[in-house]
Structures are given as structure tokens and as C-alpha cells.
N, C-alpha and C. Protein backbone atom coordinates (compact mmCIF):
# COMPACT_ATOMS: atom_id res chain seq x y z
N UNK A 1 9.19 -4.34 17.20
CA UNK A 1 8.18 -5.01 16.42
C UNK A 1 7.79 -4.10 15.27
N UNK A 2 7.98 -4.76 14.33
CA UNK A 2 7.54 -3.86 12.85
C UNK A 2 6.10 -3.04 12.79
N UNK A 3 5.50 -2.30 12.87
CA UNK A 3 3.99 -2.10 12.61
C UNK A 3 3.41 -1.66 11.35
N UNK A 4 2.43 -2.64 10.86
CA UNK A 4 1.76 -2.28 9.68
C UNK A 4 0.84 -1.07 9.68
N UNK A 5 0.74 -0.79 8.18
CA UNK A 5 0.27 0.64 8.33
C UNK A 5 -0.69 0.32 6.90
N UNK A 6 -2.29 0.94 7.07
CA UNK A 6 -2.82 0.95 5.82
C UNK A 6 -3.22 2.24 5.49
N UNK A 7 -2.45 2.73 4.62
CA UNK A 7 -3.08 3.62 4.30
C UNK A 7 -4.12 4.02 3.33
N UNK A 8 -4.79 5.18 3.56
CA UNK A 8 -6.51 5.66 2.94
C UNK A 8 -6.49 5.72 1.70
N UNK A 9 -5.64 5.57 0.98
CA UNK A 9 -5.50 6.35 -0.49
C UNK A 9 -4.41 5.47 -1.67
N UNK A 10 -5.19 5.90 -2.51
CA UNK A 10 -4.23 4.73 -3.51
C UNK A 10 -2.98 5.72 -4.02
N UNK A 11 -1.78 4.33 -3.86
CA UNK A 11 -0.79 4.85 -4.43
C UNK A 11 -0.74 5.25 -6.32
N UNK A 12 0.62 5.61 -6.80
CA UNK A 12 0.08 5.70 -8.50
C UNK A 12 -0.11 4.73 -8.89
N UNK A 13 -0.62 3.58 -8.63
CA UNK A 13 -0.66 2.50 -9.93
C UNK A 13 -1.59 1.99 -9.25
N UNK A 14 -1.87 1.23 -8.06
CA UNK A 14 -3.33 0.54 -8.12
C UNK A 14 -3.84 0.41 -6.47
N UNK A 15 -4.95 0.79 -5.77
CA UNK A 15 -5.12 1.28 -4.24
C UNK A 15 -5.28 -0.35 -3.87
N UNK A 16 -5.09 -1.43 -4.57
CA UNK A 16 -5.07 -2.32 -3.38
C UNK A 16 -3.46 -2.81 -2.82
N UNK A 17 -2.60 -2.20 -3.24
CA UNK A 17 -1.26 -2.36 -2.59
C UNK A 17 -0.74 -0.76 -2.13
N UNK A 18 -1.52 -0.17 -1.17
CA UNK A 18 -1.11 0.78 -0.83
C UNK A 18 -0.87 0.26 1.09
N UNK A 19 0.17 -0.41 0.86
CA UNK A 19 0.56 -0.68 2.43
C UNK A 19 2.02 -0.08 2.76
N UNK A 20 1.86 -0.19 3.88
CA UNK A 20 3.12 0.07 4.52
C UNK A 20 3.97 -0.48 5.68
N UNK A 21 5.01 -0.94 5.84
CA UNK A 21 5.82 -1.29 7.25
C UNK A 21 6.52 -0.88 7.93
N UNK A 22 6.34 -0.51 8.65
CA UNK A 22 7.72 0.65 9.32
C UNK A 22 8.36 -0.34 10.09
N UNK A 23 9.80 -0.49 10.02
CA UNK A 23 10.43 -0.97 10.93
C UNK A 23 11.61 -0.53 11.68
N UNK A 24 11.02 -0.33 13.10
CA UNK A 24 12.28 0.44 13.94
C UNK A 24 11.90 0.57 15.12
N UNK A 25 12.92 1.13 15.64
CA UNK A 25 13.13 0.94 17.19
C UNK A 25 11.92 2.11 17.82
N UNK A 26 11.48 3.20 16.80
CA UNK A 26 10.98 4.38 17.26
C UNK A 26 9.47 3.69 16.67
N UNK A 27 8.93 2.43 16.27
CA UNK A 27 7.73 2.61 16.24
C UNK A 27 7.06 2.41 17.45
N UNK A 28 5.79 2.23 17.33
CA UNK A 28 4.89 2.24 18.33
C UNK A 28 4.66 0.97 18.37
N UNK A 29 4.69 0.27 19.61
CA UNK A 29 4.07 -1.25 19.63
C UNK A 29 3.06 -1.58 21.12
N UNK A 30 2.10 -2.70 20.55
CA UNK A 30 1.28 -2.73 21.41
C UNK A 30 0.11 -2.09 21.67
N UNK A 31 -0.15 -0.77 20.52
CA UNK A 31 -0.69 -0.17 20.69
C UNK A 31 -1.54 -0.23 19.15
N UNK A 32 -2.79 0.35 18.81
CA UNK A 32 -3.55 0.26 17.58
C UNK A 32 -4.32 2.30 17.42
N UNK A 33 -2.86 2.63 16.24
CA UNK A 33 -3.35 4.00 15.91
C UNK A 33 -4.14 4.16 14.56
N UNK A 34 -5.74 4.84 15.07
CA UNK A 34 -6.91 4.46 13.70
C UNK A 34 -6.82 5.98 13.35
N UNK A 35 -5.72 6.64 13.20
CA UNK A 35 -5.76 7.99 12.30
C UNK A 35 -5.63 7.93 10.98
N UNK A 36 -6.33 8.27 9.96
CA UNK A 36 -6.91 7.93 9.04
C UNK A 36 -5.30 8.53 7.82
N UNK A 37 -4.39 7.95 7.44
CA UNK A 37 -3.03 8.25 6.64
C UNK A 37 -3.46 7.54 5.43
N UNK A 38 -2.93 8.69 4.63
CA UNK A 38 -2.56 8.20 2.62
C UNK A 38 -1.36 8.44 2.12
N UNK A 39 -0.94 8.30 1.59
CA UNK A 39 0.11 8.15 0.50
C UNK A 39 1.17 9.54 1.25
N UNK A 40 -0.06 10.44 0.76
CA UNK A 40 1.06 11.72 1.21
C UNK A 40 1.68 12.27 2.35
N UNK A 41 0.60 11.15 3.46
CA UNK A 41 1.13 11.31 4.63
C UNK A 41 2.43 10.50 5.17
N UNK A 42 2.63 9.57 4.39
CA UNK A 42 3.90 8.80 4.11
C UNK A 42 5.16 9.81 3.46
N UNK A 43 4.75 10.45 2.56
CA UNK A 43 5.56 11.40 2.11
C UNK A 43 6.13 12.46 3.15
N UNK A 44 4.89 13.23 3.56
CA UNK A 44 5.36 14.14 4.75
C UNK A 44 6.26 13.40 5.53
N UNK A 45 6.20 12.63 6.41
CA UNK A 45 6.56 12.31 7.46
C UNK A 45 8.12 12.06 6.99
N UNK A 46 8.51 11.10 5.94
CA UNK A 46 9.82 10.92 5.08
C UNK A 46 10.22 12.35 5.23
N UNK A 47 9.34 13.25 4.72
CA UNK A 47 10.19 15.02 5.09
C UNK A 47 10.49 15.46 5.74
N UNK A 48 9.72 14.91 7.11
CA UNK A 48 9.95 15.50 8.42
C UNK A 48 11.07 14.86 9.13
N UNK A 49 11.69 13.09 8.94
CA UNK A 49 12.66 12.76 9.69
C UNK A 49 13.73 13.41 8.41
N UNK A 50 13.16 13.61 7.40
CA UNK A 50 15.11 14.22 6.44
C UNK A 50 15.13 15.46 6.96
N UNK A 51 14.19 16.28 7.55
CA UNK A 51 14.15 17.98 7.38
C UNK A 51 14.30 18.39 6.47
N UNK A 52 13.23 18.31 5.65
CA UNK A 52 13.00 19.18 4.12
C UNK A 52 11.73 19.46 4.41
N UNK A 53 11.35 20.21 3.91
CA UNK A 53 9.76 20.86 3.47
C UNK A 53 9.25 20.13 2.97
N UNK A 54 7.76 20.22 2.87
CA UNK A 54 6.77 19.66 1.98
C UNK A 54 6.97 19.54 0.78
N UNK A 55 6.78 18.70 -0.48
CA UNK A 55 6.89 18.50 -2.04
C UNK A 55 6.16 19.45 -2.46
N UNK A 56 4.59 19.04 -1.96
CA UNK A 56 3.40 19.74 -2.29
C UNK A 56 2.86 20.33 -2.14
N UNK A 57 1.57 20.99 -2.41
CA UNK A 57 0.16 21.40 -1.28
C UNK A 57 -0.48 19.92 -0.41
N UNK A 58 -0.13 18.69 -1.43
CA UNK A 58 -1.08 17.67 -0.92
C UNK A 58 -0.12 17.08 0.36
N UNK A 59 1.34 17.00 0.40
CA UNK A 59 2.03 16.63 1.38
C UNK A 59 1.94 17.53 2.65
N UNK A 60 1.94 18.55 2.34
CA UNK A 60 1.82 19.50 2.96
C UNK A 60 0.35 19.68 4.02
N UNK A 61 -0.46 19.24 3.38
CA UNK A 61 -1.87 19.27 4.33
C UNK A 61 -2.14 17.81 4.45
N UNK A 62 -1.54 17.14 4.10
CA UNK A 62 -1.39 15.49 4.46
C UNK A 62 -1.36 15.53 5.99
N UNK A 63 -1.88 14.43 7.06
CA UNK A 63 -1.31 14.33 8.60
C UNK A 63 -0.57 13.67 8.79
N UNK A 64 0.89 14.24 9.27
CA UNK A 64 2.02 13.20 9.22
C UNK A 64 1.63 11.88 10.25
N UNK A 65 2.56 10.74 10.21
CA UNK A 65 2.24 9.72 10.76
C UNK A 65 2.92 9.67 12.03
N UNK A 66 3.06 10.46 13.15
CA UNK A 66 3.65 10.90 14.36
C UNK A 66 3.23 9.83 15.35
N UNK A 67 1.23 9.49 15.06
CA UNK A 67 1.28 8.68 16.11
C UNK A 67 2.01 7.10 15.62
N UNK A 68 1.85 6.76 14.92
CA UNK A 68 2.85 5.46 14.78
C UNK A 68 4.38 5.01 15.01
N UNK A 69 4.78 6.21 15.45
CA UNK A 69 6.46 6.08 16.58
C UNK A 69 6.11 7.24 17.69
N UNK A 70 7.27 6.75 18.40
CA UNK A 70 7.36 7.11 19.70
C UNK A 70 9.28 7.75 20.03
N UNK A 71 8.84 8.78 20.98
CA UNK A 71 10.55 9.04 21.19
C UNK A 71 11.32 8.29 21.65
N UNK A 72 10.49 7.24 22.61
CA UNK A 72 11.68 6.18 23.43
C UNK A 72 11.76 5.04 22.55
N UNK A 73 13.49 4.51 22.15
CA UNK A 73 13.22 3.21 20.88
C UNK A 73 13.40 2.38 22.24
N UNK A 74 12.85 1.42 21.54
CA UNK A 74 12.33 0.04 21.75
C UNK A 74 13.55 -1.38 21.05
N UNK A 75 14.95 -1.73 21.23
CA UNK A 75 15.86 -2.18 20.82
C UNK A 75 15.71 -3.71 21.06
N UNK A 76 14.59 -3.79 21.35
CA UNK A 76 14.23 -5.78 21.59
C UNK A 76 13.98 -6.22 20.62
N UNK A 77 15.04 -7.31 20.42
CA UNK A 77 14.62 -7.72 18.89
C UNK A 77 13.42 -8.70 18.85
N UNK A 78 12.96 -8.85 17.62
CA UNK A 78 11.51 -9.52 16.92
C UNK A 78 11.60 -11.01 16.43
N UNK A 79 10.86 -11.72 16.87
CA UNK A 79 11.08 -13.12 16.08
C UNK A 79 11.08 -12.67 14.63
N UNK A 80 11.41 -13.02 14.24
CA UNK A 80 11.37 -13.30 12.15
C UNK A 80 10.75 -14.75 12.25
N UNK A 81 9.48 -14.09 11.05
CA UNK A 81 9.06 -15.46 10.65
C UNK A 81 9.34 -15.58 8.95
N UNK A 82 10.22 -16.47 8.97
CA UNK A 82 10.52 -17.10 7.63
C UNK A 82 9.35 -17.49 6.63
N UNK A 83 9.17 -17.14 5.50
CA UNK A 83 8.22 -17.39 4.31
C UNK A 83 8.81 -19.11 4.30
N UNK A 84 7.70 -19.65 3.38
CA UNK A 84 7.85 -20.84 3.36
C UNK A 84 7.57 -21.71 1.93
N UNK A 85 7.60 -20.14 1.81
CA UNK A 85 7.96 -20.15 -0.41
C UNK A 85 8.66 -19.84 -1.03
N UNK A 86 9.43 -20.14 -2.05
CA UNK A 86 10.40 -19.11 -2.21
C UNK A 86 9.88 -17.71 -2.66
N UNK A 87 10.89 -16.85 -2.36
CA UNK A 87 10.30 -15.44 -2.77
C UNK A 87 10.81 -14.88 -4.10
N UNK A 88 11.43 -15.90 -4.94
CA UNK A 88 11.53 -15.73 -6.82
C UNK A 88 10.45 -16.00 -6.85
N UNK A 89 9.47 -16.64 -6.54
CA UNK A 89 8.11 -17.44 -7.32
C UNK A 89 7.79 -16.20 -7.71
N UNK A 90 7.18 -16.32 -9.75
CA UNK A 90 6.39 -15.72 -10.94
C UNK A 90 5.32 -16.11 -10.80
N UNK A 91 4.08 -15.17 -11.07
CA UNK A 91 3.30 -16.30 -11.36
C UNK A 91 3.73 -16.68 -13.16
N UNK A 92 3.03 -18.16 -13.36
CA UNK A 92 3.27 -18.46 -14.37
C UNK A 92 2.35 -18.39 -15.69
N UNK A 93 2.64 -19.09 -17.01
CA UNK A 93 1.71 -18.82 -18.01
C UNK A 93 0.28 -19.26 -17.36
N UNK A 94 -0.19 -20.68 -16.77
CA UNK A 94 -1.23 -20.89 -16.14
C UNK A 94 -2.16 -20.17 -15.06
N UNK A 95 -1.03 -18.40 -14.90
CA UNK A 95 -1.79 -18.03 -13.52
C UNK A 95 -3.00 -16.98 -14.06
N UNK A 96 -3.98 -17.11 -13.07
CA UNK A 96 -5.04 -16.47 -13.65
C UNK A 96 -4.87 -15.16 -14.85
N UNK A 97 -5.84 -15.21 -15.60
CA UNK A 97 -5.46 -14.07 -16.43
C UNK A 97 -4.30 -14.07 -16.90
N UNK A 98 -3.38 -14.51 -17.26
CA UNK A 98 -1.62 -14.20 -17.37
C UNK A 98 -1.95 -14.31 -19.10
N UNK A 99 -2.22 -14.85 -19.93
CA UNK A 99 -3.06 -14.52 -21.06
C UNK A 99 -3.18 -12.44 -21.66
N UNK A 100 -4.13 -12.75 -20.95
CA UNK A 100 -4.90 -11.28 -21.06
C UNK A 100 -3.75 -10.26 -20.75
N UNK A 101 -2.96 -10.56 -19.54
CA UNK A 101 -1.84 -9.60 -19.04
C UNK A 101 -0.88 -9.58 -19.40
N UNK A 102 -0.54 -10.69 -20.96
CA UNK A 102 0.38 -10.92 -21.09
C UNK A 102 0.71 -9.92 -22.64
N UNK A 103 -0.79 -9.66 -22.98
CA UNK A 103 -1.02 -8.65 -24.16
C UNK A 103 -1.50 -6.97 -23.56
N UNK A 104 -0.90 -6.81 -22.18
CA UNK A 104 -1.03 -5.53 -22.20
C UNK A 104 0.35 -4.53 -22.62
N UNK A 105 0.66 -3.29 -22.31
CA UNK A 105 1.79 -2.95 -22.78
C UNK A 105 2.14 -2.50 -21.81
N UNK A 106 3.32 -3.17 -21.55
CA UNK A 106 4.07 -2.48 -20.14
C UNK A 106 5.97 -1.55 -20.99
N UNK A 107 5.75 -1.35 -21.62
CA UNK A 107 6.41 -0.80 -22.60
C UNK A 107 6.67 0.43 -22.26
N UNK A 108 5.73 1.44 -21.70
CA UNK A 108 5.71 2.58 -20.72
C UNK A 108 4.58 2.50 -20.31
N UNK A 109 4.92 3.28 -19.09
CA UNK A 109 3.98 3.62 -17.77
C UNK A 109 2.64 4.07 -18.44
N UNK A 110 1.22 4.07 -17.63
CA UNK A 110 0.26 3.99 -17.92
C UNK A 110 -0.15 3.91 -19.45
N UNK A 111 -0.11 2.75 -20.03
CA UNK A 111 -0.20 2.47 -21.40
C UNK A 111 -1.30 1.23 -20.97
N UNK A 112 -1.77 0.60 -19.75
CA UNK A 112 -2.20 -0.71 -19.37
C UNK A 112 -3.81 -0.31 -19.58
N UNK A 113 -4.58 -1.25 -19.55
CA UNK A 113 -6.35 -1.42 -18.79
C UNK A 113 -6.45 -1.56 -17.28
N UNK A 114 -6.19 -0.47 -16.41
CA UNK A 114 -5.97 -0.60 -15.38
C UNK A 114 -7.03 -1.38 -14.63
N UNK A 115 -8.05 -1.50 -14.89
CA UNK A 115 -9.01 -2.35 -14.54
C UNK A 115 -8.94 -3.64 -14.42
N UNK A 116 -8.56 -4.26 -15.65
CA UNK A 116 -8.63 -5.47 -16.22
C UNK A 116 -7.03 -5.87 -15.65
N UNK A 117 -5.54 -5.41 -15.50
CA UNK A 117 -4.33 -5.76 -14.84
C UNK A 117 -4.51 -5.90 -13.12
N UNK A 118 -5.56 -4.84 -12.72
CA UNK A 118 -5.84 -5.05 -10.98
C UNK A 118 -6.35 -5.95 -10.76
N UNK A 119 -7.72 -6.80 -11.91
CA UNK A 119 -8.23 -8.09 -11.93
C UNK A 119 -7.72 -9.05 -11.83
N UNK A 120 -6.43 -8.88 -12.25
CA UNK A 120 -5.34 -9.78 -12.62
C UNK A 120 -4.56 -10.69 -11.40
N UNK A 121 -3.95 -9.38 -10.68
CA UNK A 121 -3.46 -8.91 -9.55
C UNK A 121 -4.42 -9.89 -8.45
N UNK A 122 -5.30 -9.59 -8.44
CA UNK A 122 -6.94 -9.40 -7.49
C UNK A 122 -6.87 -10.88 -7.47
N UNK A 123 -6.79 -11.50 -8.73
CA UNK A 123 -7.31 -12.58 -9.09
C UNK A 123 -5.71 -13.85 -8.62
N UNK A 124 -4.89 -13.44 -8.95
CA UNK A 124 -3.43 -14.24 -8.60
C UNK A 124 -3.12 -14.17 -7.13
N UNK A 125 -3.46 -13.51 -6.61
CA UNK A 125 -3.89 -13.32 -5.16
C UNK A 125 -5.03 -14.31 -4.14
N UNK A 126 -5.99 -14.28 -4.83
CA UNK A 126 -6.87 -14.52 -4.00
C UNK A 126 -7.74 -15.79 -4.20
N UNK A 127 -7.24 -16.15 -5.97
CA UNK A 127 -7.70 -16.95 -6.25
C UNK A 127 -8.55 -16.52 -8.02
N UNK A 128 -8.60 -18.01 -8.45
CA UNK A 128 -9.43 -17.69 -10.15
C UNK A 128 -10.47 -17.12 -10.10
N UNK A 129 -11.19 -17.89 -9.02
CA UNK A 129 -12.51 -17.93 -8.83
C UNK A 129 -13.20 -16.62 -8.02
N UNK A 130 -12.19 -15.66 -6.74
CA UNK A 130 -12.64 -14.95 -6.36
C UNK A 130 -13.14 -13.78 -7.66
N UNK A 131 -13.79 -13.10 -6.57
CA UNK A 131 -14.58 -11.57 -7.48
C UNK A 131 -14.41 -10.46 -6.89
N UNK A 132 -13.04 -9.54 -7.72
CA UNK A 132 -12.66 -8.56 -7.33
C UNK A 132 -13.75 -7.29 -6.78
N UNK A 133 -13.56 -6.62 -5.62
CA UNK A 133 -14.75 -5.45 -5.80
C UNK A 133 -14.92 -4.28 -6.97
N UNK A 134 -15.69 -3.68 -7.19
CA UNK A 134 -15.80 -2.96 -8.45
C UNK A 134 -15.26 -1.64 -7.85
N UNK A 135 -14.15 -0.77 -8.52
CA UNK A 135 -13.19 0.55 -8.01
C UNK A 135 -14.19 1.33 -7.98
N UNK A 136 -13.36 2.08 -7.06
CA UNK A 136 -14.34 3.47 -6.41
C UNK A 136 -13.64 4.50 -6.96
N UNK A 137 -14.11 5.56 -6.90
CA UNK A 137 -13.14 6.68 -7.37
C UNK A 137 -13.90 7.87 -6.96
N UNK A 138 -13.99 7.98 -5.40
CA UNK A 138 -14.65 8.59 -4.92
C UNK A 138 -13.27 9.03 -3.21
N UNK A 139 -13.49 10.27 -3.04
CA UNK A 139 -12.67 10.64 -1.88
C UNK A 139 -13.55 10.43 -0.96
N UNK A 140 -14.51 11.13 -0.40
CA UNK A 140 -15.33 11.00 0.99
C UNK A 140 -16.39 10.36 0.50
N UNK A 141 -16.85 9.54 -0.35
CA UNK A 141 -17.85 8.98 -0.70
C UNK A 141 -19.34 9.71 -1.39
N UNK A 142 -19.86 8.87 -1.79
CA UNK A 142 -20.92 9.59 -2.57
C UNK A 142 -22.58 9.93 -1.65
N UNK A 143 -22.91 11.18 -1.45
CA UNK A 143 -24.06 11.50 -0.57
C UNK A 143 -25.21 10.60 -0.79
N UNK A 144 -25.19 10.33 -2.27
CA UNK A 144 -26.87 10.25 -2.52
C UNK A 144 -26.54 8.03 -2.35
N UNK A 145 -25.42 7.85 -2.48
CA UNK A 145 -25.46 6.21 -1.77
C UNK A 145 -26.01 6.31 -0.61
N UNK A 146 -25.14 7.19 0.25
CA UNK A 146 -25.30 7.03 1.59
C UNK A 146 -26.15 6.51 2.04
């Protein structure tokens, strides 16, 4: 059984698609591991089944993702559930914002309104009408909210 994984931390381009799936015989199933993994702990762990060292300092003190597999695989296969859309679907000129996103510059990497393209995102997702939350940009959060 595949197990999803969310991790704490935004990847480079925008923290509401920072997911993950592991699929294999060595994950963990049946079970729900709340150890708190980001980005780099995805990285480590990629280092640890190639046997290479850490990239970074941040991979490096990252906590690899150990509890989410197990040594004994698990070779029972998984129902597949078939999508029931096709998976070419764009959104189109009518999809929310597609306007606005259609005058940003994707020409090179961070050239965008990262704000206003996650709205975008946020918004083709979930709907016209929903209301994206306002970004944080905070690691352990802010004391004086608390």
C-alpha cells in the first residue's frame, strides 16, 4: 500500500504542494507515523538508500524518514483506483485567474508574483470562490501570536 507523506516545509516553488508518496514493498502500512519531515528529510533519506552523504548542513540535520518503511517488504499487491478524468486536462482560458497567470513570466525561474500564481493554483483547485490562507513565512511560529 502506497503511504502518503506531508511534509513540514515548503518545497522551492510553493508549500502547498509539498507532498509525497512512497511506493513500495518496504513502506509502512497500517500504521500512522506523526514525525514531523520537510523537504530535506526527503533528501536525506534518497542519500541514505543511494549511500552518499549528505548535500548539505540542512540535509544533514534533516530527520531521515526511517519510520515510514520497514525491513520486512510487504509484496501484496494494492487495488488501483483509476482517475475518472482524463489526466491531459489544462486548466483552460476560463479557469480561475488564467488571465492574470497568463501575463506572468514563466520565461525563467523565479521571475513570477509568487503570491498572486499560488492564488491561482489555490483557486483552480478548490474553486473561484474559495479564499486562499494568507502565507506564513515563519519556521516555529511567531511568540508574540501565540
Amino acid at each position: 500500500m502506497p503511504t502518503w507523506l506531508r511534509l513540514g516545509s515548503p518545497d522551492h516553488v510553493d508549500a502547498h504542494r509539498t507532498l509525497a508518496l512512497a511506493i513500495s514493498p518496504f513502506t509502512q502500512t497500517g500504521r500512522v507515523d506523526s514525525t514531523f519531515y520537510s523537504t530535506a528529510s526527503m533528501v536525506r533519506t534518497i542519500g541514505l538508500f543511494a549511500g552518499i552523504g549528505p548535500l548539505t548542513q540542512f540535509d544533514d540535520y534533516s530527520t531521515p524518514m526511517s519510520g515510514s518503511f520497514t525491513e520486512k517488504p510487504n509484496y501484496r499487491p494494492y487495488p488501483v483506483i483509476r482517475p475518472t478524468y482524463p489526466m491531459n486536462t489544462v486548466n483552460t482560458a476560463g479557469a480561475p485567474m488564467a488571465g492574470i497567470s497568463a501575463g506572468q513570466d514563466l520565461t525563467k525561474e523565479d521571475q513570477i508574483d509568487e503570491v498572486t500564481f499560488n492564488k491561482a493554483i489555490w483557486k483552480s483547485v478548490r474553486g473561484s470562490d474559495s479564499v486562499m490562507p494568507a502565507p506564513r513565512h515563519e519556521l516555529m511560529g511567531d511568540p508574540e501570536k501565540d
